[in-house]
Protein backbone atom coordinates (compact mmCIF):
# COMPACT_ATOMS: atom_id res chain seq x y z
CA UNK A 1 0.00 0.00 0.00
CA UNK A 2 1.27 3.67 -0.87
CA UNK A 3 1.07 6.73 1.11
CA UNK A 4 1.25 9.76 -1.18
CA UNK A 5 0.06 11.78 1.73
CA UNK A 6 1.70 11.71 5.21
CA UNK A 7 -0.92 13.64 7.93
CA UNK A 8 1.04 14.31 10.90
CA UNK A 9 -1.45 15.80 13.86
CA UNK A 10 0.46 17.31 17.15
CA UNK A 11 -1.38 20.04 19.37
CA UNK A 12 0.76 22.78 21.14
CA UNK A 13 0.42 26.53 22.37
CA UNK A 14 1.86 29.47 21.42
CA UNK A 15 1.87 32.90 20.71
CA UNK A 16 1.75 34.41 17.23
CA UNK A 17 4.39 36.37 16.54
CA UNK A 18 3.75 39.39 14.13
CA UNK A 19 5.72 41.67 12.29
CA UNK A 20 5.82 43.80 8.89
CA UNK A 21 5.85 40.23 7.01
CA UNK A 22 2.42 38.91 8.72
CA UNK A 23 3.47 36.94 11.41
CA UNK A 24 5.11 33.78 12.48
CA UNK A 25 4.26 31.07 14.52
CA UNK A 26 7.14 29.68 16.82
CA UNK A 27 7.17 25.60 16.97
CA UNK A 28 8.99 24.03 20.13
CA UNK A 29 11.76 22.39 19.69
CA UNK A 30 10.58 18.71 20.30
CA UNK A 31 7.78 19.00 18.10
CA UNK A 32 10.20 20.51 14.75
CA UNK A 33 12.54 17.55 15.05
CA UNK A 34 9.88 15.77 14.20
CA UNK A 35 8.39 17.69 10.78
CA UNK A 36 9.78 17.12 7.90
CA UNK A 37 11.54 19.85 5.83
CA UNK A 38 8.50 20.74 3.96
CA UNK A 39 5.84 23.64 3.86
CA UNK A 40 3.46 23.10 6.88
CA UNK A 41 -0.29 23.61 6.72
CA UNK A 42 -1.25 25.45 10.02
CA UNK A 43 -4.69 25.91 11.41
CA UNK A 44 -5.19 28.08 14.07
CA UNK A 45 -8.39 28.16 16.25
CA UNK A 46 -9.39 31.70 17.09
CA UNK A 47 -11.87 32.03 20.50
CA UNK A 48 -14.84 33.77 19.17
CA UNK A 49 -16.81 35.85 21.68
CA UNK A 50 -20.50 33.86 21.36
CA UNK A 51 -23.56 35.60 22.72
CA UNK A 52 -25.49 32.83 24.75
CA UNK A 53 -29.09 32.88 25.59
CA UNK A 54 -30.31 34.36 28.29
CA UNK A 55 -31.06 32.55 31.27
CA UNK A 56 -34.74 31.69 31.12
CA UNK A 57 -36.82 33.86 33.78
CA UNK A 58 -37.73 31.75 36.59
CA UNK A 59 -41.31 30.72 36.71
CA UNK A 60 -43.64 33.24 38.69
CA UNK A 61 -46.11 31.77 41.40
CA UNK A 62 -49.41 32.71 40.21
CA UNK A 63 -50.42 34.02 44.11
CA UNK A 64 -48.28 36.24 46.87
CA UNK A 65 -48.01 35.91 50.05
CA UNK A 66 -51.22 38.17 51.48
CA UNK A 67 -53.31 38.06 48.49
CA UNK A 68 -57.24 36.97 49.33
CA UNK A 69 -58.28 34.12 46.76
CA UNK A 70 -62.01 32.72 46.97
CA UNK A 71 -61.02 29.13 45.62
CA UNK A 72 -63.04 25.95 45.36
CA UNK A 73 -61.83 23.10 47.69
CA UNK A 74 -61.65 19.82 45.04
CA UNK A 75 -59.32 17.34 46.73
CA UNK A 76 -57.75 16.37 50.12
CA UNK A 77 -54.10 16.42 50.52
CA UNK A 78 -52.49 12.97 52.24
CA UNK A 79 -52.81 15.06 56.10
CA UNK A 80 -56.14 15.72 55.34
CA UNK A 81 -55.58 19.57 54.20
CA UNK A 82 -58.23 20.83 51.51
CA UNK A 83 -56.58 21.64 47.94
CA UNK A 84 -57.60 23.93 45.41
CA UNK A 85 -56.08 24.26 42.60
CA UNK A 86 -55.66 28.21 41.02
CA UNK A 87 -54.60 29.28 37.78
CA UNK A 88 -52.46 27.07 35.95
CA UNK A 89 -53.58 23.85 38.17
CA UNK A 90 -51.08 25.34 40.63
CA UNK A 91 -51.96 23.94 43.98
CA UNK A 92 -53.22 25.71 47.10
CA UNK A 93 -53.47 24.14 50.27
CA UNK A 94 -56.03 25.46 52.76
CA UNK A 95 -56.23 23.69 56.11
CA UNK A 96 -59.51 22.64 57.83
CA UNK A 97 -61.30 22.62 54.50
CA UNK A 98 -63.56 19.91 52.24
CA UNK A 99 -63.75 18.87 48.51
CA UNK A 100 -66.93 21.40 47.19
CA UNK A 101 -65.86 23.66 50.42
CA UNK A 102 -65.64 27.36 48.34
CA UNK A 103 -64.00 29.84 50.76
CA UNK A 104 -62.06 33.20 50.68
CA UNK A 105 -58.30 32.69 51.57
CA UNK A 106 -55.43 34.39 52.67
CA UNK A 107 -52.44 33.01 51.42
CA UNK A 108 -49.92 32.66 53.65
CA UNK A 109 -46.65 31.04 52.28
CA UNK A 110 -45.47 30.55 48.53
CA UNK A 111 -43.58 27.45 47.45
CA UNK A 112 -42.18 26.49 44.05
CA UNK A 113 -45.03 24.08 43.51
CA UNK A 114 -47.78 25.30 45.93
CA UNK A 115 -49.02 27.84 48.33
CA UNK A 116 -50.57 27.17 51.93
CA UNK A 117 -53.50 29.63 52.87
CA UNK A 118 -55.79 30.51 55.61
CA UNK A 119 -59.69 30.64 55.48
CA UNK A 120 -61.13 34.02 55.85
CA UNK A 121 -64.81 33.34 55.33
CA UNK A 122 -66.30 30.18 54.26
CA UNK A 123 -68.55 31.59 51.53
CA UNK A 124 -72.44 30.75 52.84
CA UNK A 125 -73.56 30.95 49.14
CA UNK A 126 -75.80 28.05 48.24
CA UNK A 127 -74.01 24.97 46.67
């Protein structure tokens, strides 16, 4: 089998050195005893500033601590607790509440994946 091209691969640093010519690029010594006396095809890599996304805002709780909600009761939670579920289906836990209970709340703490709340006034609306 012939070669009639011999690819020779070696990594190093440097620093390019310029002048009125263009530049040069200065090979250590270990690494030019090893090239052949031949023209050498050089590619540099150049670190190109990249503009990256933006981190993606973090997701917003649909309810603050303080606000009143008047939410529907429709599940128990595994203590017991009633959940409602605001917009979004994010979940809302209101103590000493029933499935079909509707009531005004206070929320009182804000979670990444739920809220707990207070009742404020069971609403005496007919069912």
């Amino acid at each position: 089998m012939r070669l009639d091209k011999l690819e020779l691969t070696r990594s190093f640093t440097t620093q390019i050195h310029r002048d009125d010519d263009g530049g040069h690029l200065p090979v250590p010594p270990a690494i030019a005893a090893e090239v052949p006396d031949t023209p050498l095809e050089v590619s540099v890599g150049v670190p190109v500033p990249v503009a990256m996304p933006p981190e993606p805002p973090a997701e917003v709780s649909p309810v603050e601590p303080g606000e009143l909600r008047m939410v529907t009761i429709s599940d128990r939670g595994r203590r017991g607790d009633g959940i409602a579920r605001v917009d979004h289906g994010f979940v809302v836990i209101v103590p000493e509440t029933v499935p079909d209970d509707r009531v005004l709340v206070e929320i009182t703490e804000v979670r990444d994946s739920y809220a707990m709340a207070e009742v404020i006034e069971p609403d005496h609306s007919p069912k």
